[in-house]
Protein backbone atom coordinates (compact mmCIF):
# COMPACT_ATOMS: atom_id res chain seq x y z
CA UNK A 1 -53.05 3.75 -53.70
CA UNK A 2 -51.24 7.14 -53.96
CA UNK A 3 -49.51 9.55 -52.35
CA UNK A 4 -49.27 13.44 -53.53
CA UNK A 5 -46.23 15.33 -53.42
CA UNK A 6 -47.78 19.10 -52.29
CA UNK A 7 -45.67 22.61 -50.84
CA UNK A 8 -46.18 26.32 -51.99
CA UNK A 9 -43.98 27.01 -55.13
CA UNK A 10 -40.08 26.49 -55.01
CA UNK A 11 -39.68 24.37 -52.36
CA UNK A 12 -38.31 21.53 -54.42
CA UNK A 13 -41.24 19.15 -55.04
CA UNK A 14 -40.71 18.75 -58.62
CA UNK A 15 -37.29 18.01 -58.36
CA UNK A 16 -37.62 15.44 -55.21
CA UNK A 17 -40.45 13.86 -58.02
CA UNK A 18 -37.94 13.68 -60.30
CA UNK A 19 -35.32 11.99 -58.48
CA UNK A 20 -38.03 9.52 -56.84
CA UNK A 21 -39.09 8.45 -60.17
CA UNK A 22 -35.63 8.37 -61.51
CA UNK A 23 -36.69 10.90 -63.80
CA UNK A 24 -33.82 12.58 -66.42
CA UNK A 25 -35.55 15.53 -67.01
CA UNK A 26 -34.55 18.82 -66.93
CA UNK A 27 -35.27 20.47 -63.47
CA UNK A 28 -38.39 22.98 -63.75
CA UNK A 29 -38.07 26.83 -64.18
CA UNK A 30 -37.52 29.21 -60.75
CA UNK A 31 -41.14 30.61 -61.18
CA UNK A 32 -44.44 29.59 -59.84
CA UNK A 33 -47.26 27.29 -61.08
CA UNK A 34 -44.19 25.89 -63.69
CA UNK A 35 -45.77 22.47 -62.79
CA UNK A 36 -49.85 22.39 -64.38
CA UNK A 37 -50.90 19.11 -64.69
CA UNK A 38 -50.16 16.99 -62.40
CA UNK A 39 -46.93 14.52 -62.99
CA UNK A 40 -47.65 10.55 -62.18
CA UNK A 41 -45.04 8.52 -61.67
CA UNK A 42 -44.17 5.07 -59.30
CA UNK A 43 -41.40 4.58 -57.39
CA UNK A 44 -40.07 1.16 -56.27
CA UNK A 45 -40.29 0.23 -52.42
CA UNK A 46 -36.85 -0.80 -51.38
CA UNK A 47 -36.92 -3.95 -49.05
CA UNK A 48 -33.95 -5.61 -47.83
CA UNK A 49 -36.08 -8.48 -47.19
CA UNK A 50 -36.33 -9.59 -51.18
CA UNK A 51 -32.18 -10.16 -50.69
CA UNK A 52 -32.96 -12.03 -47.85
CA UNK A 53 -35.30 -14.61 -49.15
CA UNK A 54 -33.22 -14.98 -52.30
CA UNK A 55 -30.48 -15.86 -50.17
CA UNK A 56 -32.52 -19.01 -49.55
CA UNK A 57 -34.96 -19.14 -52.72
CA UNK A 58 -32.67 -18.23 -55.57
CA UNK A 59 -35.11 -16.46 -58.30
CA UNK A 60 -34.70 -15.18 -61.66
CA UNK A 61 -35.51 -11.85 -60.40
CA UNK A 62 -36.18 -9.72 -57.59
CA UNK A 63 -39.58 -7.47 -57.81
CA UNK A 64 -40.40 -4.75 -55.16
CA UNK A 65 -43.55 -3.29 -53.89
CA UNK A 66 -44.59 -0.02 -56.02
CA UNK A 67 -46.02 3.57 -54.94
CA UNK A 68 -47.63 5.54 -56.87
CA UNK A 69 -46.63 9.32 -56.63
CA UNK A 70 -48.35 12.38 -58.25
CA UNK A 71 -46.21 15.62 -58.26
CA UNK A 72 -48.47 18.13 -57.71
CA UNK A 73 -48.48 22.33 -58.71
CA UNK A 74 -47.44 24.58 -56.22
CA UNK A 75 -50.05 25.63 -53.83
CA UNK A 76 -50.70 29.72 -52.85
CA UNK A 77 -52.21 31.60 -50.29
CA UNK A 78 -55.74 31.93 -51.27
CA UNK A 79 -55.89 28.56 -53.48
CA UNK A 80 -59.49 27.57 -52.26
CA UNK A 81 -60.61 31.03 -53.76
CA UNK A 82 -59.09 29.86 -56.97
CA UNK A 83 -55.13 32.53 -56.51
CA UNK A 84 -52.49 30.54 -58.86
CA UNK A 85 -54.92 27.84 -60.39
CA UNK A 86 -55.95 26.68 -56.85
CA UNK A 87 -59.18 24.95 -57.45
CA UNK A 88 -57.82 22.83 -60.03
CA UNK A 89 -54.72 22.11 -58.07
CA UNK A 90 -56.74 20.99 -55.31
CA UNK A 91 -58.88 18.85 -57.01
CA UNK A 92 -55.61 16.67 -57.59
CA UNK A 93 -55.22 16.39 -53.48
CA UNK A 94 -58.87 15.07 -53.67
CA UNK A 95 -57.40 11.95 -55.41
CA UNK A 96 -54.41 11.38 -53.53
CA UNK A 97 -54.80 9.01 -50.64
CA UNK A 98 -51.41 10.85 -48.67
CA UNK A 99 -50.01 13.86 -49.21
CA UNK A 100 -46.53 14.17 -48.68
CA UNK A 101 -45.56 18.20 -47.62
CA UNK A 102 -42.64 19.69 -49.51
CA UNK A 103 -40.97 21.83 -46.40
CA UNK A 104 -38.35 24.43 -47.20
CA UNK A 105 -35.63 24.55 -44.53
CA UNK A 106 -32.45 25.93 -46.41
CA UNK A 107 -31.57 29.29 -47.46
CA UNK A 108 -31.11 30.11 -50.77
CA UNK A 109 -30.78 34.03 -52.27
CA UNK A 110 -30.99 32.42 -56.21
CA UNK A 111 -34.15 30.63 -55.10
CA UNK A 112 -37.21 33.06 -54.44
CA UNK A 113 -39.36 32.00 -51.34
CA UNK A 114 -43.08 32.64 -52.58
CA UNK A 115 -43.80 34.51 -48.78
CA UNK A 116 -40.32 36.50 -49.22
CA UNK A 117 -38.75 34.42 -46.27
CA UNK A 118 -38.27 30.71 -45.63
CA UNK A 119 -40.39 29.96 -42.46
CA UNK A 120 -41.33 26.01 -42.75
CA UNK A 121 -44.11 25.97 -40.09
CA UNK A 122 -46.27 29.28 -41.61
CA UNK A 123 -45.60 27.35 -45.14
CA UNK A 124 -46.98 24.65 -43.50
CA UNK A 125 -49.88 26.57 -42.06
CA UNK A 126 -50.43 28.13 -44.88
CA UNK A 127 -51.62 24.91 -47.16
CA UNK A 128 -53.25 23.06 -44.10
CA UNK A 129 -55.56 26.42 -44.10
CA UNK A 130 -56.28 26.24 -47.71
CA UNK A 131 -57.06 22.70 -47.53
CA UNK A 132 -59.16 23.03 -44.82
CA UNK A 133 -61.30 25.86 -46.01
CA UNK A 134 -61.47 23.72 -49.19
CA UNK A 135 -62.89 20.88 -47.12
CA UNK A 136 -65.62 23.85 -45.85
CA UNK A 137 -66.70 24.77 -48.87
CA UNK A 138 -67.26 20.81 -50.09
CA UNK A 139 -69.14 20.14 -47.29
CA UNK A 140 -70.90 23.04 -46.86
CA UNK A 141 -72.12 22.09 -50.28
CA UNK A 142 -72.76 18.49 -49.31
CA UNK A 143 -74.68 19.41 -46.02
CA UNK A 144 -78.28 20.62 -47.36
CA UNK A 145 -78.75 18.18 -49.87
CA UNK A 146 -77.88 15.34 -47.28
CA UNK A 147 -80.25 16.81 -44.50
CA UNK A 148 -83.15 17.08 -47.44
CA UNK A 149 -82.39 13.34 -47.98
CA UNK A 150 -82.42 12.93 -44.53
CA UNK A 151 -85.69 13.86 -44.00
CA UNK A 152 -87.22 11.18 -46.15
CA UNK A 153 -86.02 8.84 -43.42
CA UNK A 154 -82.70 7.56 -45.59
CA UNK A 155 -81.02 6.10 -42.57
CA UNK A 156 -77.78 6.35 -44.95
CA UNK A 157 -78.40 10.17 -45.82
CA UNK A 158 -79.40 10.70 -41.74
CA UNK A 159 -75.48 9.53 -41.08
CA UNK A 160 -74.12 11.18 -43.47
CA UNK A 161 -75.85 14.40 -42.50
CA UNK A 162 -74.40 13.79 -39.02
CA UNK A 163 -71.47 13.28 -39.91
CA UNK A 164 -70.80 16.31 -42.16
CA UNK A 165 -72.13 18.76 -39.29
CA UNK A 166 -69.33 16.90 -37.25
CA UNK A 167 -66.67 18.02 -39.45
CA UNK A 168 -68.23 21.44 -40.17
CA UNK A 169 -67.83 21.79 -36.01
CA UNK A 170 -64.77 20.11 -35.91
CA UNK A 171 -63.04 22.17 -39.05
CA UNK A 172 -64.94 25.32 -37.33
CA UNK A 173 -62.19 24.82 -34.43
CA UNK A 174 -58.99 25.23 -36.81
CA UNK A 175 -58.52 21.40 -36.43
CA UNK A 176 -57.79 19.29 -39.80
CA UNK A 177 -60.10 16.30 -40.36
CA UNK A 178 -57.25 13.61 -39.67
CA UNK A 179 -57.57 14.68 -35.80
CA UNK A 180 -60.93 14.07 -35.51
CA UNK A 181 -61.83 9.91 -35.01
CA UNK A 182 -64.22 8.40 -37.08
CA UNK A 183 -65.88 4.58 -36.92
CA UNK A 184 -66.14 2.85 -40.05
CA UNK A 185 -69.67 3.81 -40.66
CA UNK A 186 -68.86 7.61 -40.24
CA UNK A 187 -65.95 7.28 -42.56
CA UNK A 188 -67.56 5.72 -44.95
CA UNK A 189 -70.37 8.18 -45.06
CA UNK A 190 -68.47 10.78 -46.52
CA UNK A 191 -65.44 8.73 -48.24
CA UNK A 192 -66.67 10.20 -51.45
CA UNK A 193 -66.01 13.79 -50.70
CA UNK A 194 -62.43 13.28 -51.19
CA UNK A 195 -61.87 15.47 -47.73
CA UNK A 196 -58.25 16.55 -47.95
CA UNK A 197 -57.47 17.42 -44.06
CA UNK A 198 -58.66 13.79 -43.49
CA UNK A 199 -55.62 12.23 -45.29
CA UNK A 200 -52.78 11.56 -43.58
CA UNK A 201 -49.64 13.45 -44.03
CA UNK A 202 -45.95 12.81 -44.16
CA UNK A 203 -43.53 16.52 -43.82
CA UNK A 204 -40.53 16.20 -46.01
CA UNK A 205 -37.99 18.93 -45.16
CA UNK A 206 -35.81 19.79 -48.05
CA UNK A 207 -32.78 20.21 -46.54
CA UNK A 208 -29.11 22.10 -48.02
CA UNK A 209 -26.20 19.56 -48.60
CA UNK A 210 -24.59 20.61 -45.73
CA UNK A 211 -27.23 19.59 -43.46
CA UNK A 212 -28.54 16.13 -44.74
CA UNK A 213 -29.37 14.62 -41.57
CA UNK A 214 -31.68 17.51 -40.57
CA UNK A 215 -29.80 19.48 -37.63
CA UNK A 216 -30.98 23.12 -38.70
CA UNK A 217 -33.32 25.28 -36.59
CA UNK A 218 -35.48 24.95 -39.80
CA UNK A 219 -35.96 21.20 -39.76
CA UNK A 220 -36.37 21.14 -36.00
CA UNK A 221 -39.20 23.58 -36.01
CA UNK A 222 -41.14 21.19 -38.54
CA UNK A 223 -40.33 18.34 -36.20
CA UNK A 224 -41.88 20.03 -33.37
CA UNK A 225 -44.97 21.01 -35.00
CA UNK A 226 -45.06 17.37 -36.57
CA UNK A 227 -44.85 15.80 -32.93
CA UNK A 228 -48.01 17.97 -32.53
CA UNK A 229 -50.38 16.66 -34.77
CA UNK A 230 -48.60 12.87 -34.91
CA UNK A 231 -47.18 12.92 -38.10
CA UNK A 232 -43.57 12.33 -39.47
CA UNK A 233 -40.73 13.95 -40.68
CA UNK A 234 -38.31 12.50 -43.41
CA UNK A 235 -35.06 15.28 -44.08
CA UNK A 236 -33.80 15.09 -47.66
CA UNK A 237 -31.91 17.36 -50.00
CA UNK A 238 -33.65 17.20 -53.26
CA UNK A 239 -30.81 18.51 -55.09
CA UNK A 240 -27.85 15.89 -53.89
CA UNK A 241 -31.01 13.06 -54.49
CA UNK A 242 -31.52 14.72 -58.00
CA UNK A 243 -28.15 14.14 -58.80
CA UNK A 244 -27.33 10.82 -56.99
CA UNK A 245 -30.59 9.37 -59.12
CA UNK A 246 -29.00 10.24 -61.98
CA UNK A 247 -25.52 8.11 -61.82
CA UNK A 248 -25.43 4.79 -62.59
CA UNK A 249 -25.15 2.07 -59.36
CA UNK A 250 -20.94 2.37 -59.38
CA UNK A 251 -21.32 5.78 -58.99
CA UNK A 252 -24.06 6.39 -56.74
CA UNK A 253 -22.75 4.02 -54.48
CA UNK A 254 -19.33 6.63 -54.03
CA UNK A 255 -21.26 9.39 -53.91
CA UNK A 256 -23.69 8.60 -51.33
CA UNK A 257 -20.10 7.62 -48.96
CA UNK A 258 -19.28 10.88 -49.97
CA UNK A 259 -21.27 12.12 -48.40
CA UNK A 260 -21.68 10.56 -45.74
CA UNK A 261 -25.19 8.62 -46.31
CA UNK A 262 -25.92 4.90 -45.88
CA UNK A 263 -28.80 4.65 -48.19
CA UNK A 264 -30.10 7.54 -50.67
CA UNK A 265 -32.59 9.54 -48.35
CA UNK A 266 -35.41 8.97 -51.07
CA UNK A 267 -35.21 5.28 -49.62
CA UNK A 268 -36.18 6.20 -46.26
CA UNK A 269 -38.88 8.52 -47.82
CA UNK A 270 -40.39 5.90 -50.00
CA UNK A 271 -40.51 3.54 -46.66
CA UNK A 272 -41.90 6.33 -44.52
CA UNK A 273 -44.64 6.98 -47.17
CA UNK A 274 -45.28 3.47 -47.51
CA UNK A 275 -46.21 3.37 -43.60
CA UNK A 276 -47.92 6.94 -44.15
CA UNK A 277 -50.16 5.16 -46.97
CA UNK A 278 -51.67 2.50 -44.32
CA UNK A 279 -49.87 -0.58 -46.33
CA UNK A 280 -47.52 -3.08 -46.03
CA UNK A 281 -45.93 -6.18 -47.54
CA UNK A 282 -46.32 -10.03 -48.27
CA UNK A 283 -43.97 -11.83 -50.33
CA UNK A 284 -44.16 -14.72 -52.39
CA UNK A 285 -41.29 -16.67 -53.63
CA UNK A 286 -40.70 -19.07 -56.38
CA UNK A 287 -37.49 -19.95 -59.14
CA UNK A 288 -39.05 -17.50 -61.12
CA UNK A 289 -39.28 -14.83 -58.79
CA UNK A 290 -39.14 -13.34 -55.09
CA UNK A 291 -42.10 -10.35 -55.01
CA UNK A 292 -43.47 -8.12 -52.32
CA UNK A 293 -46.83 -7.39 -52.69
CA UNK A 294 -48.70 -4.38 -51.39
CA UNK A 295 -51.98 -5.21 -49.12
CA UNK A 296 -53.88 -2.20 -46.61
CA UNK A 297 -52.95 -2.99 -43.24
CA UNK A 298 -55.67 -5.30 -41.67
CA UNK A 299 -56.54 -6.95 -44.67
CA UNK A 300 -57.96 -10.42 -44.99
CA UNK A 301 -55.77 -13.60 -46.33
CA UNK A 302 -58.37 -13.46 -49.56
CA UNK A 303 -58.14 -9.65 -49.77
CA UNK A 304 -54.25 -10.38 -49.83
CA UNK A 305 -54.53 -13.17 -52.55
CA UNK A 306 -56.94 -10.55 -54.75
CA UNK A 307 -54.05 -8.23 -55.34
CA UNK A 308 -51.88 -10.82 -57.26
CA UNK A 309 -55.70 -11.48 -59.44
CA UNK A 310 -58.80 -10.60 -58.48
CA UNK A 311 -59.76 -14.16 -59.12
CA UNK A 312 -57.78 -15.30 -56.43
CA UNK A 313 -59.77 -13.53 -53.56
CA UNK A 314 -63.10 -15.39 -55.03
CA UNK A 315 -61.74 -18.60 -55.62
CA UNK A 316 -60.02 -18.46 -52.22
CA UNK A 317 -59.53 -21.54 -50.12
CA UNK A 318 -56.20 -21.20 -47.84
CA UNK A 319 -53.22 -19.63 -47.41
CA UNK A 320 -49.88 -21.58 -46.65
CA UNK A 321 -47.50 -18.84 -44.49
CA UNK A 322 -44.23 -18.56 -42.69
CA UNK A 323 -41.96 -16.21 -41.56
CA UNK A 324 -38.58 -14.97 -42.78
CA UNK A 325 -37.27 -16.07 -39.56
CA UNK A 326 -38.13 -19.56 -40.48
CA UNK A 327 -36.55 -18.93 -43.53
CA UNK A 328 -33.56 -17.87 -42.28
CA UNK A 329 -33.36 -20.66 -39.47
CA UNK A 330 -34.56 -24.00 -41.43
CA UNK A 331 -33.03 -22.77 -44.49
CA UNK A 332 -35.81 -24.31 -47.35
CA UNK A 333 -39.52 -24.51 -47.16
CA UNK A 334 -39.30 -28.40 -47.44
CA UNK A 335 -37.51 -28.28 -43.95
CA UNK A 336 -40.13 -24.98 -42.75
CA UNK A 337 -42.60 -28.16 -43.43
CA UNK A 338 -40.82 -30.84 -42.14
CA UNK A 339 -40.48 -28.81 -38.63
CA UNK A 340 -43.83 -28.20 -38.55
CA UNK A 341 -43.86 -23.91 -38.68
CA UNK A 342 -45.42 -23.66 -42.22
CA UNK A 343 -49.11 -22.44 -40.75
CA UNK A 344 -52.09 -23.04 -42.55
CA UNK A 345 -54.78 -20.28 -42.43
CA UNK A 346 -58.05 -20.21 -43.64
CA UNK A 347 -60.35 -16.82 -44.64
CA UNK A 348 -60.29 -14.99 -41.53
CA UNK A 349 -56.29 -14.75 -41.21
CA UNK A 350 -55.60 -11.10 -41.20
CA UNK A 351 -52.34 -10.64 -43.04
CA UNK A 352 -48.97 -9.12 -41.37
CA UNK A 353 -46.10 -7.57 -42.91
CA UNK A 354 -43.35 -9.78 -44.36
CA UNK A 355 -45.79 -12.97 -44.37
CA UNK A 356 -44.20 -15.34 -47.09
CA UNK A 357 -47.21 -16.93 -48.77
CA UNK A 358 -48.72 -19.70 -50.89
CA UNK A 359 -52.55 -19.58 -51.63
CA UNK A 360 -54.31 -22.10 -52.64
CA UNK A 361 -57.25 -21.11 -54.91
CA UNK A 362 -60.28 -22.77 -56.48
CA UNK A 363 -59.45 -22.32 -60.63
């Protein structure tokens, strides 16, 4: 799974990309659209769990959970007519399965604002309107050629020429797609349409250096109208991350006291997009090494097992779990046995976050 970093132009996407991925290249121009194909890159899920388990499993290595992150062009007013390469920029969100929203909230007279003033919520506005009169237009497309199939008595076509009149009505009301509730069925009816105001969104206000924990006006104006639609905002100053991703650990570790931050702010924004993304993590834990692995919340013990191999979730036969807490408190998973706590589940175990796990497997 993915996320997608979107804002208008010059609100500091590329270079929060950059400093996510760890990236040494050279920041992008001051000018629109300086960004055309889309930038992939993944970005390692810090977990202070990993140093927790080692503490009582001592690996070779440590190996976090991933996240995929595409850095995508600047959006415009006017991008589902096609203004500044919008149709092709769009069909980027399509892929995505989160979009995390670039927000400018600092002032800045060397950095042009696209609108000629730096007003978070209408840049906010601005791309949730695009996207949703994108999501018109696919549908609107979709619609006849559903009801026509519909007609033949295609009890699969029938839904999903429900459900596209539903988000037609629903969009028709200024509301994005995420707001409107969906069962499985319905959601899977039009899964394929890549509907972009169905995703789920994380705000990321781009903050100055001298406000790194968010306090502006600016920042608290996104919060507000992120309360409103039940989304999250993460504050971080792209420019201080740029530069703290560039120093070695040493370093990085004086700078962020510096100034003033516990952890780099693009650790809190990998978590919170993490959360965004629907997914969380199971470890397993060996001499060779202690790894999270990334399952979709409400996933199945096999399901769990088929990310490490594919093979595992077909040859599936049980899962062996405990808890860090066991860990922690019996101190080695001979004495998690000998106490009784290591559980044995069978097929219909859904998985939680920060299960430690043996499967057992049919070869």
């Amino acid at each position: 799974m993915k996320a997608g970093i979107v804002g208008l132009p010059n609100v500091g996407k590329s270079t929060l990309f950059n400093a996510l991925t760890m990236s040494k290249a050279a920041q992008s121009a001051n000018y629109p659209f300086c960004t055309i194909e889309p930038n992939e890159g993944v970005v390692s899920v810090p977990d202070g769990r990993l140093a927790r388990i080692s503490k009582y499993i001592v690996p070779k290595k440590l190996v976090p959970a991933a996240l995929r992150l595409v850095d995508i062009a600047g959006i415009v007013k006017g991008a589902s007519e096609g203004e500044g390469l919008g149709n092709k920029f769009l069909s980027h969100i399509r892929e995505v399965d989160a979009i995390l929203q670039v927000v400018r909230c600092f002032e800045d007279p060397d950095v042009v604002h696209v609108a000629g003033k730096v007003d978070p919520v209408s840049d906010i506005e601005t791309i949730e309107i695009e996207l949703m009169l994108a999501d018109i237009q696919t549908l609107d497309n979709a619609v006849s050629k559903a009801e026509r199939a519909a007609k033949s008595g295609d009890k699969e076509a029938k839904l999903r020429a429900e459900v596209i009149r539903k988000c037609l009505d629903h969009l028709a009301q200024d509301q994005p797609l995420r707001k409107l509730e969906l069962d499985e069925l319905e959601a899977k009816a039009i899964n394929s349409f890549g509907l972009m105001t169905a995703k789920p969104v994380l705000y990321v206000a781009n903050v100055d250096e001298s406000d790194l924990e968010g306090k502006n006006p600016l920042v608290q104006q996104v919060r507000d109208f992120a309360a409103k639609v039940g989304a999250s905002v993460v504050p971080v100053c792209a420019k201080l991350e740029s530069e703290i991703a560039e120093l070695d650990e040493a370093d990085r570790a004086e700078m962020l006291e510096s100034s003033g931050l516990a952890e780099p702010a693009l650790t809190v924004l990998a978590r919170a997009a993490y959360k965004v993304l629907g997914l969380s993590s199971y470890f397993t834990a060996g001499e060779t090494e202690v790894r999270a692995w990334t399952f979709p919340n409400g996933a199945t013990a096999p399901e769990a097992a088929g990310v490490i191999h594919t093979d595992f979730e077909k040859g599936f036969i049980r899962a062996e779990v405990y808890s860090l807490t066991d860990l922690e408190t019996y101190k080695s998973e001979k004495e998690i046995r000998a106490a009784g706590k290591l559980r044995v589940e069978g097929k219909a175990y859904i998985m939680q976050d920060g299960d430690i796990c043996h499967f057992l497997v049919n070869s």
